[in-house]
N, C-alpha and C. Protein backbone atom coordinates (compact mmCIF):
# COMPACT_ATOMS: atom_id res chain seq x y z
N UNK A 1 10.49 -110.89 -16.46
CA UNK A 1 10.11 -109.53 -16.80
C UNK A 1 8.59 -109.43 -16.81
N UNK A 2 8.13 -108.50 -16.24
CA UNK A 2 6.61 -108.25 -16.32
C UNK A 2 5.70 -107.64 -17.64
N UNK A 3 4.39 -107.56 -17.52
CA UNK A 3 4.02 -107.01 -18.78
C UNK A 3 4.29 -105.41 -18.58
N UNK A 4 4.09 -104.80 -19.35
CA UNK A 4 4.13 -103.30 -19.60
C UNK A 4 2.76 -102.85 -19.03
N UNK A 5 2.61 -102.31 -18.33
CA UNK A 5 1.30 -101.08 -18.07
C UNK A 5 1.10 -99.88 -18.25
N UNK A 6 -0.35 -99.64 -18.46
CA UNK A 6 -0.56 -98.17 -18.91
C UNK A 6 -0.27 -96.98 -18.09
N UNK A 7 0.20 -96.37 -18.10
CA UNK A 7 0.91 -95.18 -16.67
C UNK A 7 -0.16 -94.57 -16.92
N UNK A 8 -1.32 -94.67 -17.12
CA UNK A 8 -2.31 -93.64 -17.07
C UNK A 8 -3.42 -94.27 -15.67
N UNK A 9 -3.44 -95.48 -16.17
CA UNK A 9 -4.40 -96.52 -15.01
C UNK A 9 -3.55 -97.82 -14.62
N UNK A 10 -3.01 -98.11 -15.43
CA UNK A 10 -2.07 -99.25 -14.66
C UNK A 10 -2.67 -100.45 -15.51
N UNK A 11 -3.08 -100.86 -15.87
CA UNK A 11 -3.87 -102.00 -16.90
C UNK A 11 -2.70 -102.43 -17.99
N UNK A 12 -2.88 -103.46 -18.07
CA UNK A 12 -2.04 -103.91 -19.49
C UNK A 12 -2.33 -103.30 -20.62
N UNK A 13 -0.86 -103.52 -21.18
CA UNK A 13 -1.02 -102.24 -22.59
C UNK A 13 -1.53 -102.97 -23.78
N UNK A 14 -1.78 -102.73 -24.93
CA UNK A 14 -2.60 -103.38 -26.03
C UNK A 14 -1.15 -102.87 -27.03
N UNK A 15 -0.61 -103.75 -27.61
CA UNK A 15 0.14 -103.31 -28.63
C UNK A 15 -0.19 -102.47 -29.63
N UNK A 16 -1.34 -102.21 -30.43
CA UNK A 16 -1.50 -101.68 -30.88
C UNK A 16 -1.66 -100.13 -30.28
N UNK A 17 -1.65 -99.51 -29.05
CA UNK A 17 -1.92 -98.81 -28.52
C UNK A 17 -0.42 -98.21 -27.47
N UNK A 18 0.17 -99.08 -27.52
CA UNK A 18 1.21 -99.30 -26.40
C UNK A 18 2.02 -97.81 -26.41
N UNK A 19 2.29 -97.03 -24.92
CA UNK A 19 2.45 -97.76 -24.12
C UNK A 19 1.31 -97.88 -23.07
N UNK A 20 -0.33 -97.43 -24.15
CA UNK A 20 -1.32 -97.56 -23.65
C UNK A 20 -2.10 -98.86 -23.36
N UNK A 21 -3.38 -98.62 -22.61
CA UNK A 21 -4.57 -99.81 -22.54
C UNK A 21 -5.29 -99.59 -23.54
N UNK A 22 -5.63 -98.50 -23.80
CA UNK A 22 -7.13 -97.99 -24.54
C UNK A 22 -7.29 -96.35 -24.68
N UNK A 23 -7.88 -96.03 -26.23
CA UNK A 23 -7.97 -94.92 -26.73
C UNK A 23 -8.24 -93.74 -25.29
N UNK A 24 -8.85 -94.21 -24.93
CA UNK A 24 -9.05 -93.32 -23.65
C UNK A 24 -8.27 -92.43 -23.22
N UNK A 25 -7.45 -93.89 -22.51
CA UNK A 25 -6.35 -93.64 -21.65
C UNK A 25 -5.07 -92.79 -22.71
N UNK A 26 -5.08 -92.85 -23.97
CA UNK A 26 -4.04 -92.36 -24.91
C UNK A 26 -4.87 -90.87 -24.71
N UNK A 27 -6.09 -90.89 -24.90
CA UNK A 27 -6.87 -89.37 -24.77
C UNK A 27 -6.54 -88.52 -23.68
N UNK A 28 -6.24 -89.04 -22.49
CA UNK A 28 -6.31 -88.50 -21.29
C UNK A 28 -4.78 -88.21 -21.33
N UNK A 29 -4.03 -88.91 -21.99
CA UNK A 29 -2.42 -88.63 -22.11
C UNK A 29 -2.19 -87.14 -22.78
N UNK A 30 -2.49 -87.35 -23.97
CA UNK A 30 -2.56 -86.04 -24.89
C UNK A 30 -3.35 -84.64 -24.36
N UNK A 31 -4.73 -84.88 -23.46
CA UNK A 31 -5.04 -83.99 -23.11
C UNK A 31 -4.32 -83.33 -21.93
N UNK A 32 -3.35 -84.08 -21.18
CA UNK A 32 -2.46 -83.50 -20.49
C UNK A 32 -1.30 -82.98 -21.06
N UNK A 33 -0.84 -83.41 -22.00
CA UNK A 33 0.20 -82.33 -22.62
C UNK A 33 -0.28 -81.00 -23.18
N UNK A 34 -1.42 -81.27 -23.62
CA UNK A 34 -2.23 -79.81 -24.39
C UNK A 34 -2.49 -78.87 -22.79
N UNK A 35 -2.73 -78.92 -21.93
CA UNK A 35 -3.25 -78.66 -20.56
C UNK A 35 -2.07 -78.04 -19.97
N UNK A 36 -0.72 -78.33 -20.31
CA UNK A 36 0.21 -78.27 -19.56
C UNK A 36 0.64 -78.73 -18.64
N UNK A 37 -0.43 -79.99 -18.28
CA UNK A 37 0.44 -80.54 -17.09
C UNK A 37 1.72 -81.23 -17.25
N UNK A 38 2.16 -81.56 -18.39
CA UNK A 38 3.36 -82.07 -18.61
C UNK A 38 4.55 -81.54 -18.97
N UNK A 39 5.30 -81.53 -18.53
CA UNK A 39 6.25 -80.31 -19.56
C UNK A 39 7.65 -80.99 -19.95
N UNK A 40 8.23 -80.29 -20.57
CA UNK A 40 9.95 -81.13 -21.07
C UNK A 40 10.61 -79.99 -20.57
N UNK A 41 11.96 -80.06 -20.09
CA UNK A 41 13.06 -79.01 -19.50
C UNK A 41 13.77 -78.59 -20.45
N UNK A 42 13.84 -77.53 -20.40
CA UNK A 42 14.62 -76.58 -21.64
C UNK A 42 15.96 -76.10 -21.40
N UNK A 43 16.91 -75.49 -21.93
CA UNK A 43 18.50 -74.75 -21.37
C UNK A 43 18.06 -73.36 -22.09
N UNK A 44 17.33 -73.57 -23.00
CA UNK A 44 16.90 -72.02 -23.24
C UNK A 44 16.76 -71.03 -21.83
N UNK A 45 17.37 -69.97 -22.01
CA UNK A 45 17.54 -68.55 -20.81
C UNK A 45 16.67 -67.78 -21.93
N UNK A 46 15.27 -67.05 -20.91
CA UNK A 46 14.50 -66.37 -21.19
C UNK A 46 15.29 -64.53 -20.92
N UNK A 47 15.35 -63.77 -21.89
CA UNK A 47 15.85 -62.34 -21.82
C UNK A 47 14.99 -62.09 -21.00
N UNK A 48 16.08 -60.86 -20.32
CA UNK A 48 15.02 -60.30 -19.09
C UNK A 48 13.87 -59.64 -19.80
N UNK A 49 14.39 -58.88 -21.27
CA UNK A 49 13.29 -57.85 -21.71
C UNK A 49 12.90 -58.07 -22.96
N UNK A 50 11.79 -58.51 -23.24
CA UNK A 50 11.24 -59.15 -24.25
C UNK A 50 11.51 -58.13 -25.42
N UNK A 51 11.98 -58.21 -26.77
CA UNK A 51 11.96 -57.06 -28.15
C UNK A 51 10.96 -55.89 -27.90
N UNK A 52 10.00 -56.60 -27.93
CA UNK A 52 8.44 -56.06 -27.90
C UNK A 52 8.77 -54.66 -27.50
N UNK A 53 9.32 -54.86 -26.16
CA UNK A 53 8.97 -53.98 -24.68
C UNK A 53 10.08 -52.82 -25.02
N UNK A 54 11.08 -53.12 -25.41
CA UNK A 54 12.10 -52.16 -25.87
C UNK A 54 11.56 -51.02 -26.63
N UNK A 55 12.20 -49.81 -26.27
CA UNK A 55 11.88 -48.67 -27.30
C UNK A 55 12.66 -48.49 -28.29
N UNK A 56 11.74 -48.06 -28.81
CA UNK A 56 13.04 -48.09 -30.25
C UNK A 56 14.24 -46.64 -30.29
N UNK A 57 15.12 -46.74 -30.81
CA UNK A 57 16.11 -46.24 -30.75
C UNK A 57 16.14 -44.64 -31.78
N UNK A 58 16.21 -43.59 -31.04
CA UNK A 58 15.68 -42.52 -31.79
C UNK A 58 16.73 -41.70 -32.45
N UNK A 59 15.83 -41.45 -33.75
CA UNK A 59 16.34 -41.04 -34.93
C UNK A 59 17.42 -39.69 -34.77
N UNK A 60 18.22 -39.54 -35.67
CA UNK A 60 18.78 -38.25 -35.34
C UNK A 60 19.10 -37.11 -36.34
C-alpha cells in the first residue's frame, strides 16, 4: 500500500494535517469550498416560484 497524498499537490500527507501536506495546501482546500468550486449533490427540487415572488392572496 502506498503513502497517502495531498490531492491538492500530491506530496505526502503529515498526520497531523492529513489528508493534507501543509497548512497551505489545507488553505487552498477550504478556500475552494468557500469559492464554490466544490459542491455536494442534493435531491432537494427547487419550486419553480420562490414565496417571495407570489402575490398574496386578496382579501374579501
Amino acid at each position: 500500500m502506498s503513502d497517502p497524498t495531498c490531492p491538492i499537490c500530491g506530496r505526502a500527507t503529515v498526520p497531523q494535517l492529513r489528508p493534507f501536506c501543509s497548512k497551505r495546501c489545507a488553505d487552498v482546500d477550504l478556500g475552494r469550498w468557500f469559492s464554490g468550486q466544490y459542491r455536494t449533490p442534493s435531491l432537494r427540487i427547487e419550486p419553480e416560484q420562490d414565496d417571495e415572488d407570489r402575490l398574496p392572496e386578496p382579501l374579501d
